[in-house]
Protein backbone atom coordinates (compact mmCIF):
# COMPACT_ATOMS: atom_id res chain seq x y z
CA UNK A 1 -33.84 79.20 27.73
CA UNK A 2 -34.00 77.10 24.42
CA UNK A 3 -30.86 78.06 23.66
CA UNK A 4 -29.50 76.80 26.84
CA UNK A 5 -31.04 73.47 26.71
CA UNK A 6 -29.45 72.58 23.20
CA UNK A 7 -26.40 73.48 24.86
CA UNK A 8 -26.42 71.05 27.11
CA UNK A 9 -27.91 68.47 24.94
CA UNK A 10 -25.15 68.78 22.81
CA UNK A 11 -22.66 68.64 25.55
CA UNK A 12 -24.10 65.52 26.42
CA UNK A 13 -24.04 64.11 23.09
CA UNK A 14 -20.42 65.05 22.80
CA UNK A 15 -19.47 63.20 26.14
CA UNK A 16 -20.89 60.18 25.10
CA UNK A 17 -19.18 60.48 21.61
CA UNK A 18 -16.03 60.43 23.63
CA UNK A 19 -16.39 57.66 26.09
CA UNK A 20 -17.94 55.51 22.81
CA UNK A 21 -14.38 56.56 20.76
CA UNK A 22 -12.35 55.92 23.92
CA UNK A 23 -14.23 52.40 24.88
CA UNK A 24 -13.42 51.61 21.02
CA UNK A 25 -9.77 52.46 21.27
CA UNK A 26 -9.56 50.57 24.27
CA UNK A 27 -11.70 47.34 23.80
CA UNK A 28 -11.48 46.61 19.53
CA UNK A 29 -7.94 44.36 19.65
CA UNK A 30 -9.82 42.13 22.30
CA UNK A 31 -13.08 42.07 20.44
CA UNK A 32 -11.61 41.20 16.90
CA UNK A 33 -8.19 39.34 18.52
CA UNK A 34 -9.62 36.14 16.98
CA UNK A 35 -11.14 37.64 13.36
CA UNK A 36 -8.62 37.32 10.33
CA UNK A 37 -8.10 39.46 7.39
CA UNK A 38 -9.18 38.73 4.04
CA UNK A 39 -6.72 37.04 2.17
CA UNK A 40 -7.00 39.13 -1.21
CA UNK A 41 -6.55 37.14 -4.38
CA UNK A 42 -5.33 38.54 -7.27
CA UNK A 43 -6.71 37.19 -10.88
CA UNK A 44 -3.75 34.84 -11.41
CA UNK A 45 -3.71 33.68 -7.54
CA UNK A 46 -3.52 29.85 -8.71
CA UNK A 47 0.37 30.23 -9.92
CA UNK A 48 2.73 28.60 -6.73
CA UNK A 49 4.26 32.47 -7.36
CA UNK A 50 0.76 34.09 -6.40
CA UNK A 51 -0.35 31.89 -3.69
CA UNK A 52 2.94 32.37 -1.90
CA UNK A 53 2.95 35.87 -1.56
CA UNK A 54 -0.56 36.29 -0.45
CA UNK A 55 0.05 34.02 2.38
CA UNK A 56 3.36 36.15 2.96
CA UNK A 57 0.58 39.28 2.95
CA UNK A 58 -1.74 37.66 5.01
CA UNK A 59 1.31 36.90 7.96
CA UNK A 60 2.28 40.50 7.34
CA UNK A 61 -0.76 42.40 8.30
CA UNK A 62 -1.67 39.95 11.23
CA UNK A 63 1.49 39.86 13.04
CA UNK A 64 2.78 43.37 11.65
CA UNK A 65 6.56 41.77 10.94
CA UNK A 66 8.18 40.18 8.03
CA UNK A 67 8.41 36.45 8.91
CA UNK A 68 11.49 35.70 10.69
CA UNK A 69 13.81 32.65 10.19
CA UNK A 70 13.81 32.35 13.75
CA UNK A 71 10.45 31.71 14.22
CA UNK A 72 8.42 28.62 14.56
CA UNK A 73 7.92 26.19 11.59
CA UNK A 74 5.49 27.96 9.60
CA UNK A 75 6.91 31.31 10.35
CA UNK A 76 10.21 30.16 9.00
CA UNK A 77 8.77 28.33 5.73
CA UNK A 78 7.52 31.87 5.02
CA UNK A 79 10.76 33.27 5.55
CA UNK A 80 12.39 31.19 3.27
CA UNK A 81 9.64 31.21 0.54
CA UNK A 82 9.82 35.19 0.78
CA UNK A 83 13.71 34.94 0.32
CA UNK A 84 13.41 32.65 -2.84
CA UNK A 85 10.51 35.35 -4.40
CA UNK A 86 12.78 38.14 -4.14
CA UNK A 87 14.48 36.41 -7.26
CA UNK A 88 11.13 36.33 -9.16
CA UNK A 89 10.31 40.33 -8.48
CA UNK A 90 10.62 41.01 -11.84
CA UNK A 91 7.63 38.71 -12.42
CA UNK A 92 3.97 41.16 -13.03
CA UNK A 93 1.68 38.96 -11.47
CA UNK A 94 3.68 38.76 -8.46
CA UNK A 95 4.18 42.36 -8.39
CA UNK A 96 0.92 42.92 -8.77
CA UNK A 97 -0.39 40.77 -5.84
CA UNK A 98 3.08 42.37 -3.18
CA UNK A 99 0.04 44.66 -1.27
CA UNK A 100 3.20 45.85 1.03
CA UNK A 101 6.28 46.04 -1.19
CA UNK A 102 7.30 43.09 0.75
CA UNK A 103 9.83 41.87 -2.47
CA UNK A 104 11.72 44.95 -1.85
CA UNK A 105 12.52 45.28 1.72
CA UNK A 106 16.01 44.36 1.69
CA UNK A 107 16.07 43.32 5.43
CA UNK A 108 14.76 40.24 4.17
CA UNK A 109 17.70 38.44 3.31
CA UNK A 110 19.87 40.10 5.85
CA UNK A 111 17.62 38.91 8.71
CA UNK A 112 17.53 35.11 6.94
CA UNK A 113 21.38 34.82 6.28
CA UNK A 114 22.30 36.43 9.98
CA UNK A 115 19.50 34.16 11.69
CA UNK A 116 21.80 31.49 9.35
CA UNK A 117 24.84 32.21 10.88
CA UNK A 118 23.69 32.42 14.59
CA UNK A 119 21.91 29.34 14.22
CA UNK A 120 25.11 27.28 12.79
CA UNK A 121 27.04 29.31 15.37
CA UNK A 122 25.07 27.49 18.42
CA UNK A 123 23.88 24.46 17.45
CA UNK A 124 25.07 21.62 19.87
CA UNK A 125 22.88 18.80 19.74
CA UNK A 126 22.87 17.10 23.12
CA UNK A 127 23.48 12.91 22.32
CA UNK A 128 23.15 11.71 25.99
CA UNK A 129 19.94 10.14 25.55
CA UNK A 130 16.97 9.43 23.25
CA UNK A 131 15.28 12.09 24.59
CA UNK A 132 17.52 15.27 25.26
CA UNK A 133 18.42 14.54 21.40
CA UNK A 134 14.89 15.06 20.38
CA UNK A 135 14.86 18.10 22.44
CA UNK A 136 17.99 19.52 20.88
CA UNK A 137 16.39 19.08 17.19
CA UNK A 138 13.18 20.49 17.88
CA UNK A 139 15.00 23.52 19.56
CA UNK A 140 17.00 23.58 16.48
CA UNK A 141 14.42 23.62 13.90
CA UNK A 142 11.60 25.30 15.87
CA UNK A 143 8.79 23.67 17.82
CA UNK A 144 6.45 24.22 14.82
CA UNK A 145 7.90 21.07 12.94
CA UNK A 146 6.73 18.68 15.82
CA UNK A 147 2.82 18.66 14.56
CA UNK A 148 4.61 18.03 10.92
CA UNK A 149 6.92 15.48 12.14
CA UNK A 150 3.81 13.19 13.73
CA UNK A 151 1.63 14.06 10.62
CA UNK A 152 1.28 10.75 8.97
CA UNK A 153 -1.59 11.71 6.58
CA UNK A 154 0.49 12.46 3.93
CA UNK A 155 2.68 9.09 4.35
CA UNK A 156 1.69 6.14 2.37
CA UNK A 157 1.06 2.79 3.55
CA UNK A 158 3.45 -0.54 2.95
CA UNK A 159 2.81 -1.93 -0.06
CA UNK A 160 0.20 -4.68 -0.36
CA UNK A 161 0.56 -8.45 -0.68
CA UNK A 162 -0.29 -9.00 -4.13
CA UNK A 163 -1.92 -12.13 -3.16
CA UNK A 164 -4.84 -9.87 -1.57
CA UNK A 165 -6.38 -9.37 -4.86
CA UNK A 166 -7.86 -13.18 -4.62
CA UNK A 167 -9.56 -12.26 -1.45
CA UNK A 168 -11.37 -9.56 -2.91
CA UNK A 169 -15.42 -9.78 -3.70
CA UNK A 170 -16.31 -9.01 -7.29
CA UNK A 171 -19.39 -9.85 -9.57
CA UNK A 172 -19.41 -13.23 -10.37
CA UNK A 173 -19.59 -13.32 -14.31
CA UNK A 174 -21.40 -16.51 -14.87
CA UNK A 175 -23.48 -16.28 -11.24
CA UNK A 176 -26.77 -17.28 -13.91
CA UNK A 177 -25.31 -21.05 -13.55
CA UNK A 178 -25.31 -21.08 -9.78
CA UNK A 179 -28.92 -19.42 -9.05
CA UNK A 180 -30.37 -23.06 -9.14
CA UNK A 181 -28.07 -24.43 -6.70
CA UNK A 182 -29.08 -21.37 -3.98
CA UNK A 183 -32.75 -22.09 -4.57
CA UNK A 184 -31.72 -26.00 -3.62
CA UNK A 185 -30.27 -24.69 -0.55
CA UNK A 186 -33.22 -22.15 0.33
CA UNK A 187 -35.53 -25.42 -0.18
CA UNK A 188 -33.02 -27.42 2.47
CA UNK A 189 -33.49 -24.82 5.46
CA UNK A 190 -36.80 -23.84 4.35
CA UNK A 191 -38.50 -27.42 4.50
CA UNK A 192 -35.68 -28.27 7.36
CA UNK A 193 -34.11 -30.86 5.31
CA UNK A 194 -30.77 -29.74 7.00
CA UNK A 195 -29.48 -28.21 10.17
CA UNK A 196 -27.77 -25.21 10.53
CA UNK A 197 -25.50 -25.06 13.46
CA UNK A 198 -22.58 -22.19 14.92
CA UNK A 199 -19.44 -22.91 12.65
CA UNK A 200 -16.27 -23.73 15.18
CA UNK A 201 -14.17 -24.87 12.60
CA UNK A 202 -11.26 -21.88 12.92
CA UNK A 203 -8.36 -24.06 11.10
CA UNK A 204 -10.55 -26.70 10.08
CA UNK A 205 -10.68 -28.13 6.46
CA UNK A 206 -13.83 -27.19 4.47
CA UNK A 207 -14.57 -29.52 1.59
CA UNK A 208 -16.24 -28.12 -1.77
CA UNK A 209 -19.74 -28.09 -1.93
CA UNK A 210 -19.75 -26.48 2.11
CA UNK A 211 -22.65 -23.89 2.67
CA UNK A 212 -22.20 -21.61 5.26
CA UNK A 213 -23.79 -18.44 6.05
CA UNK A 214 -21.47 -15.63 6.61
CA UNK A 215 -22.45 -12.14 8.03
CA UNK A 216 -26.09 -13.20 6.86
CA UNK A 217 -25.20 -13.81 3.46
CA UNK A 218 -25.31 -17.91 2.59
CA UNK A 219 -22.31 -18.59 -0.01
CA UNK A 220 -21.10 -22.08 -0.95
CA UNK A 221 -17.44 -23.57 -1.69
CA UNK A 222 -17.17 -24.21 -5.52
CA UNK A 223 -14.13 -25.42 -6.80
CA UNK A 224 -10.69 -25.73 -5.71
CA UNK A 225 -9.24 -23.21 -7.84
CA UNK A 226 -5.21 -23.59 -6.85
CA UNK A 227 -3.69 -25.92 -4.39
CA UNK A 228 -1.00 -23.71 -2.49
CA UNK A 229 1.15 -24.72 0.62
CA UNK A 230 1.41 -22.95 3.76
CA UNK A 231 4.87 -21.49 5.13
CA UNK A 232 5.02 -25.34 7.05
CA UNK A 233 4.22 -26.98 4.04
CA UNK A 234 0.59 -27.51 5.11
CA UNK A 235 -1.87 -27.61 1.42
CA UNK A 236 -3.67 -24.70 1.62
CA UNK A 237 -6.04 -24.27 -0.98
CA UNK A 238 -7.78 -21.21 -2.68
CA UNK A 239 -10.95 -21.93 -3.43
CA UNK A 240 -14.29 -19.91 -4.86
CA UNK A 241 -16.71 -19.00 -3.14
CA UNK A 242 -19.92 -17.99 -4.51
CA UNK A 243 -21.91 -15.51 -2.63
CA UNK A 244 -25.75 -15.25 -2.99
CA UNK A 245 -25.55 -11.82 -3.52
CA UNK A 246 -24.44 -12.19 -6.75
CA UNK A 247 -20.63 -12.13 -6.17
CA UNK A 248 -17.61 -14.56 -5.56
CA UNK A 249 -13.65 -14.61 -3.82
CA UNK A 250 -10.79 -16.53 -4.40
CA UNK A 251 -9.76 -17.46 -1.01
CA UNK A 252 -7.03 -19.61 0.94
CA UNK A 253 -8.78 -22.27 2.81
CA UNK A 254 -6.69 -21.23 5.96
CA UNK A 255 -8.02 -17.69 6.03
CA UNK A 256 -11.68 -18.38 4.90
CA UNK A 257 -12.58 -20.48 7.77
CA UNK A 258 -10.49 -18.05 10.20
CA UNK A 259 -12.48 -15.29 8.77
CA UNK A 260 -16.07 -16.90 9.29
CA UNK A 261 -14.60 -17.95 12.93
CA UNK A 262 -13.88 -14.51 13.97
CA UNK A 263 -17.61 -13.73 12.31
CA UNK A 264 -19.67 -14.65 16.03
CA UNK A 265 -22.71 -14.80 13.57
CA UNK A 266 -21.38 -17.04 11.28
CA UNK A 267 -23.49 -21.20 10.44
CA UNK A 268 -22.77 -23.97 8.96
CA UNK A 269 -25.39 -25.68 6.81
CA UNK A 270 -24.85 -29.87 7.44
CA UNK A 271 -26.18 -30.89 3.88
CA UNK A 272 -23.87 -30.25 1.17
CA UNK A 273 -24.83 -29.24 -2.93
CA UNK A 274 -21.66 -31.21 -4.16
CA UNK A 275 -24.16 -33.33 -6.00
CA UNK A 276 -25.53 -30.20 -7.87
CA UNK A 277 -21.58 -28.76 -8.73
CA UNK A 278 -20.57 -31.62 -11.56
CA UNK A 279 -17.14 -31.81 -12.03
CA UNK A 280 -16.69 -28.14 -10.24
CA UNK A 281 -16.34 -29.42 -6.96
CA UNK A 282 -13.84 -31.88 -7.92
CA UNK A 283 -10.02 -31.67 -6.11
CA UNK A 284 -7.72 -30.44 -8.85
CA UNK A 285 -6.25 -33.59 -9.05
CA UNK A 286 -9.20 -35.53 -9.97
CA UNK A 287 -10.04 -33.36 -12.36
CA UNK A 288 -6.94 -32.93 -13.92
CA UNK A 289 -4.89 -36.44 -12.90
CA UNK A 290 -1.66 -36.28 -11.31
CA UNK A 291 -0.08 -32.91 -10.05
CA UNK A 292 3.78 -33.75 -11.31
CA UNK A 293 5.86 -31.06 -10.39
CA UNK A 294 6.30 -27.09 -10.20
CA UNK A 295 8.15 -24.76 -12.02
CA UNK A 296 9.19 -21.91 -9.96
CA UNK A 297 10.79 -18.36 -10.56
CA UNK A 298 12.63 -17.10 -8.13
CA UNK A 299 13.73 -13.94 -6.90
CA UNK A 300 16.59 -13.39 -4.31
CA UNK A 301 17.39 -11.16 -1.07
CA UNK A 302 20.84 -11.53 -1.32
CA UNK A 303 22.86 -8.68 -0.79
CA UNK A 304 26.27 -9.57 -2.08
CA UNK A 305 28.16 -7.65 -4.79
CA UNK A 306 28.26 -10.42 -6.95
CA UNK A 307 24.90 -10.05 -7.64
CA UNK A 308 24.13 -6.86 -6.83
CA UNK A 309 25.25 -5.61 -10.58
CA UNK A 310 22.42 -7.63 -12.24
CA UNK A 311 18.50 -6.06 -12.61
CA UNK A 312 16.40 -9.36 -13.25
CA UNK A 313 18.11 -11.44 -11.71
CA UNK A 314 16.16 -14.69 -11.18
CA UNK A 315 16.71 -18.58 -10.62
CA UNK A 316 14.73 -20.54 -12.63
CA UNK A 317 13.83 -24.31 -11.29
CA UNK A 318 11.70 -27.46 -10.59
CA UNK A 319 10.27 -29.75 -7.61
CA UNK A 320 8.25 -32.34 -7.73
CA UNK A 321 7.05 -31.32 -4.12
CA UNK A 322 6.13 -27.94 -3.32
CA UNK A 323 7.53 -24.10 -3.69
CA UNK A 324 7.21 -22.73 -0.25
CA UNK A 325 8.41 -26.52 0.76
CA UNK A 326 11.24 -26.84 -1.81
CA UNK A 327 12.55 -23.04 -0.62
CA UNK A 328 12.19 -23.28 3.32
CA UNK A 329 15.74 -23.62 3.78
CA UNK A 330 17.31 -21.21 0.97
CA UNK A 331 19.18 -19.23 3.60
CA UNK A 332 22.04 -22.64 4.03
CA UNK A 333 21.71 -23.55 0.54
CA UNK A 334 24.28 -22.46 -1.86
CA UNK A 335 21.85 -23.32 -4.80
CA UNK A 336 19.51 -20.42 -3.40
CA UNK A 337 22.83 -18.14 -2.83
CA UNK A 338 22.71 -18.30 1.29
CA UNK A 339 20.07 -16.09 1.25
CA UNK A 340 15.85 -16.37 1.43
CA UNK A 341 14.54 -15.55 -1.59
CA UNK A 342 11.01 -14.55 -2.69
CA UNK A 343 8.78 -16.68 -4.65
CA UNK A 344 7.89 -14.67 -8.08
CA UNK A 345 5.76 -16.99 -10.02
CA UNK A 346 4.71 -21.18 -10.02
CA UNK A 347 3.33 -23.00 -12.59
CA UNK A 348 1.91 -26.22 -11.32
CA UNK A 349 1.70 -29.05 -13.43
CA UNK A 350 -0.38 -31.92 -14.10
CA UNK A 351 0.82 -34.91 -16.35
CA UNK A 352 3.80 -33.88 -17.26
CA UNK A 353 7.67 -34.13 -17.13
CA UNK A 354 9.22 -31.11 -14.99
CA UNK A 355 12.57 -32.30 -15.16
CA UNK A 356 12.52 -32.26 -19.37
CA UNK A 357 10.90 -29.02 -19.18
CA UNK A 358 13.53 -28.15 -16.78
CA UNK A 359 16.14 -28.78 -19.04
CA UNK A 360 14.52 -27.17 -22.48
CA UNK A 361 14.24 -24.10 -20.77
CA UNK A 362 17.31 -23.76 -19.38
CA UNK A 363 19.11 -24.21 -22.76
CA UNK A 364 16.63 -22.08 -24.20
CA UNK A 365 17.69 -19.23 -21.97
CA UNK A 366 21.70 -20.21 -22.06
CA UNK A 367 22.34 -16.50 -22.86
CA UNK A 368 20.79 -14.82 -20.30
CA UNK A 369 22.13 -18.05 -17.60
CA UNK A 370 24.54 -16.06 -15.23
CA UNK A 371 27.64 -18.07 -13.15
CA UNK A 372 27.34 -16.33 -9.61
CA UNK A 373 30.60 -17.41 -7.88
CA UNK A 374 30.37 -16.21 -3.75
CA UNK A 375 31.83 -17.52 -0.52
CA UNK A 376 30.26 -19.97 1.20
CA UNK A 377 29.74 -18.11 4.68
CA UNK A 378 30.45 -21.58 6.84
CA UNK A 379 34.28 -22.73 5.25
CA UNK A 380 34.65 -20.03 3.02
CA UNK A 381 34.88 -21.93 -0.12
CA UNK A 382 34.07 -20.58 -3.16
CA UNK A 383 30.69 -21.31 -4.52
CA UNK A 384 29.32 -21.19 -8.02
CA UNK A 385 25.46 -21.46 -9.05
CA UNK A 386 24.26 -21.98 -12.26
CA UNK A 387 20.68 -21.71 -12.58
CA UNK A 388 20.05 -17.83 -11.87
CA UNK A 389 19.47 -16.02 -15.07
CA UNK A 390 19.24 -12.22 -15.81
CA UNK A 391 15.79 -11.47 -17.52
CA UNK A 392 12.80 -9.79 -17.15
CA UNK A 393 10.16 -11.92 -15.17
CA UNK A 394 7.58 -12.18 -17.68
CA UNK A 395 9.80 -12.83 -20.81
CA UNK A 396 11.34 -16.08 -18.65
CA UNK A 397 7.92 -17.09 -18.09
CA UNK A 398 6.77 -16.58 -21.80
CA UNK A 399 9.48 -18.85 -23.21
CA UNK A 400 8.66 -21.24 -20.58
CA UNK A 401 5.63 -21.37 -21.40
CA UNK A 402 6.39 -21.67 -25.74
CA UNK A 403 8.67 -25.06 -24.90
CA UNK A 404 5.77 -26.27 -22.64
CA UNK A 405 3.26 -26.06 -25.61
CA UNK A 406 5.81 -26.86 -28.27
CA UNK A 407 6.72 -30.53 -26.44
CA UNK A 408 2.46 -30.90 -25.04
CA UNK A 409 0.87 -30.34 -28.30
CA UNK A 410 -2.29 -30.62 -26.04
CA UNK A 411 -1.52 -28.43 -22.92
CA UNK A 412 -4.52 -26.24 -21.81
CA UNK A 413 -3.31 -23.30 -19.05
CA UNK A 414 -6.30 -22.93 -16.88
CA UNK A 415 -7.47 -19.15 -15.27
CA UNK A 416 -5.23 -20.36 -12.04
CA UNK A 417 -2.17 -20.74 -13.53
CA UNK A 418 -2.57 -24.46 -13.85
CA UNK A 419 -0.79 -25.84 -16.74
CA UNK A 420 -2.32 -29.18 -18.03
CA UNK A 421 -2.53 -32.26 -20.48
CA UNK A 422 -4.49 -34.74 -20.35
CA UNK A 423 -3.68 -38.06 -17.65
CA UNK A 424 -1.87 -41.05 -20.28
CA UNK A 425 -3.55 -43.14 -18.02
């Protein structure tokens, strides 16, 4: 009777062994569908060598084929990287980390160089339209290169206007003299001395000495640092502004007061501290006497052959107005080579005699001066200017910059670029 109950105990047991092993068979490629092998590194896995053939192993054991040309984008990056290691089998590591003996299946390069063939056999991209064209590539390369094609992580962005630097926040270095002048202004709104009101000025001019409080933090309008023209010819000037958190910018009047305009939080304090700035908050041209002139360096967007063959090609001049103002119509002017140009460095200067310096320097650089003969696009005359040289930016300016100081014994260059001597007057 014992007997015959372990029997059927064990019968039992048995039974249920076999449903388990059958349930297993039939269920585990559902249940672990979304689970993916180990990638197994070997102990040089950081060579390019390495790292492509495990990810060759890796598509191997999950999709139980060799990666086909055919295939999507990925699929067909592996086939070609697989193709390309077959010439490096020799190599231990890589031997060492081919789990399969993928490097020596031979069907490799037969499948990529048929897959080759068929493709350049019947590919017919269809031009009718924007669209169908699009279609035709993606068809042609596999609808795996879409995702890359819209990827634009890897892309860089358009370079910046150097010009943005000056806009930029940094530590002010000598903040120490200005801490006096923001406990004046605490003392003005504390004992109501002033009134602080919503700035609407968007375009308006701000004069030095201006408090304002921007995004909560009250800053002030130095100095005029730079006077600089707007693409009308409008003076635009950079000035500094100190910040009371211990920092100061270098901005263009024009987009300082839009800035604080689009800022809804943004005051203006009535009183001024010009008082408190001494000679700081002077306009450049009180402080330094009469602005005579510019001397510009010029670059060019010209795309004749004439001047295509030179690498520094610059013209090197001088206005007693402004740059921007002086160059607004380069594009009908043979002097500026038909063409706009872009502006590569001004020295403004006070007190002094542009059209001397004008000449010094061009004699000084009469071997680098280059005659560019083209046609004059309206009669088709032939037109030669003279005042373009071929030399590195920063060498014209340095030898500019020599005859300056050689004829103003006196000249001081200020940290704006200003060059000045003192007013005769």
């Amino acid at each position: 009777m014992v007997d015959l109950i372990k029997k059927r105990r064990k019968a039992k047991l048995e039974a249920k062994l076999v449903s388990r092993q059958a349930y297993w068979e039939s269920e585990k490629d559902r249940l672990f569908k979304d689970i993916q092998p180990s990638i197994k590194k070997g102990a040089d896995s950081s060579t390019p060598l390495v790292q492509s053939i495990v990810e060759i192993n890796a598509f191997y054991v999950m999709n139980k084929h060799l990666p086909r040309i055919d295939g999507d984008f990925e699929e067909k990056k592996l086939a070609r990287r697989l193709q390309s290691l077959q010439k490096h089998s020799g190599n231990e590591d890589l031997k060492a980390a081919d789990e399969h003996g993928l490097l020596k299946n031979n069907n490799v390069n037969d499948a990529v160089n048929e897959s080759v063939v068929e493709k350049k056999k019947n590919i017919e991209l269809d031009k009718s339209n924007d669209d169908t064209l699009a279609k035709s590539i993606l068809d042609v390369f596999g609808q795996g290169i879409r995702g890359k094609l819209l990827d634009t992580r890897s892309l860089k962005g358009s370079p910046k206007n150097t010009n943005e630097r000056y806009g930029k926040r940094q530590p002010c270095p000598d903040f120490q003299r200005y801490v006096e002048v923001f406990s004046r202004i605490k003392v003005m709104m504390d004992t109501r001395q002033t009134n602080i009101e919503p700035f609407k000025g968007k375009g308006a001019n701000i004069a030095l000495g201006e408090v304002f409080i921007w995004d909560g933090i009250t800053c002030f309008v130095s100095e005029e640092v730079r006077m600089e023209y707007d693409p009308n010819g409008k003076p635009n000037p950079r000035l500094r502004v100190i910040f009371d958190n211990g920092t100061f910018a270098d901005l263009l009047q024009q987009s300082f007061s839009q800035g604080m305009y689009r800022s809804s939080g943004t005051r203006r304090v009535s009183q001024s501290v010009a008082k408190y700035l001494d000679k700081l908050a002077q306009p450049l041209e009180k402080k330094y006497g009469v602005k005579t002139g510019e001397i510009y360096f010029l670059g060019t967007h010209s795309k004749q052959l004439a001047i295509s063959q030179y690498d520094n090609l610059i013209k090197i001049g001088v206005t007693t107005s402004t740059t921007p103002k002086r160059t607004n119509n380069a594009a009908h002017e043979p002097t500026y080579l038909y063409a706009p140009i872009r502006i590569l460095k001004i020295l403004p200067c006070y007190n002094m005699d542009v059209f001397g310096l004008e000449n010094l320097i061009h004699a000084a650089l009469h071997d680098y001066r280059k005659e560019i003969t083209i046609t004059d696009r309206v009669n088709y005359k032939q037109i030669t200017a003279t005042e373009w040289f071929d030399i590195p930016l920063e060498k014209a300016v340095d030898i500019a910059m020599d005859i300056a100081k050689g004829n103003y014994a006196d000249l001081k260059l200020d940290d704006s670029g200003n060059m000045v001597t003192p007013s005769k007057a």
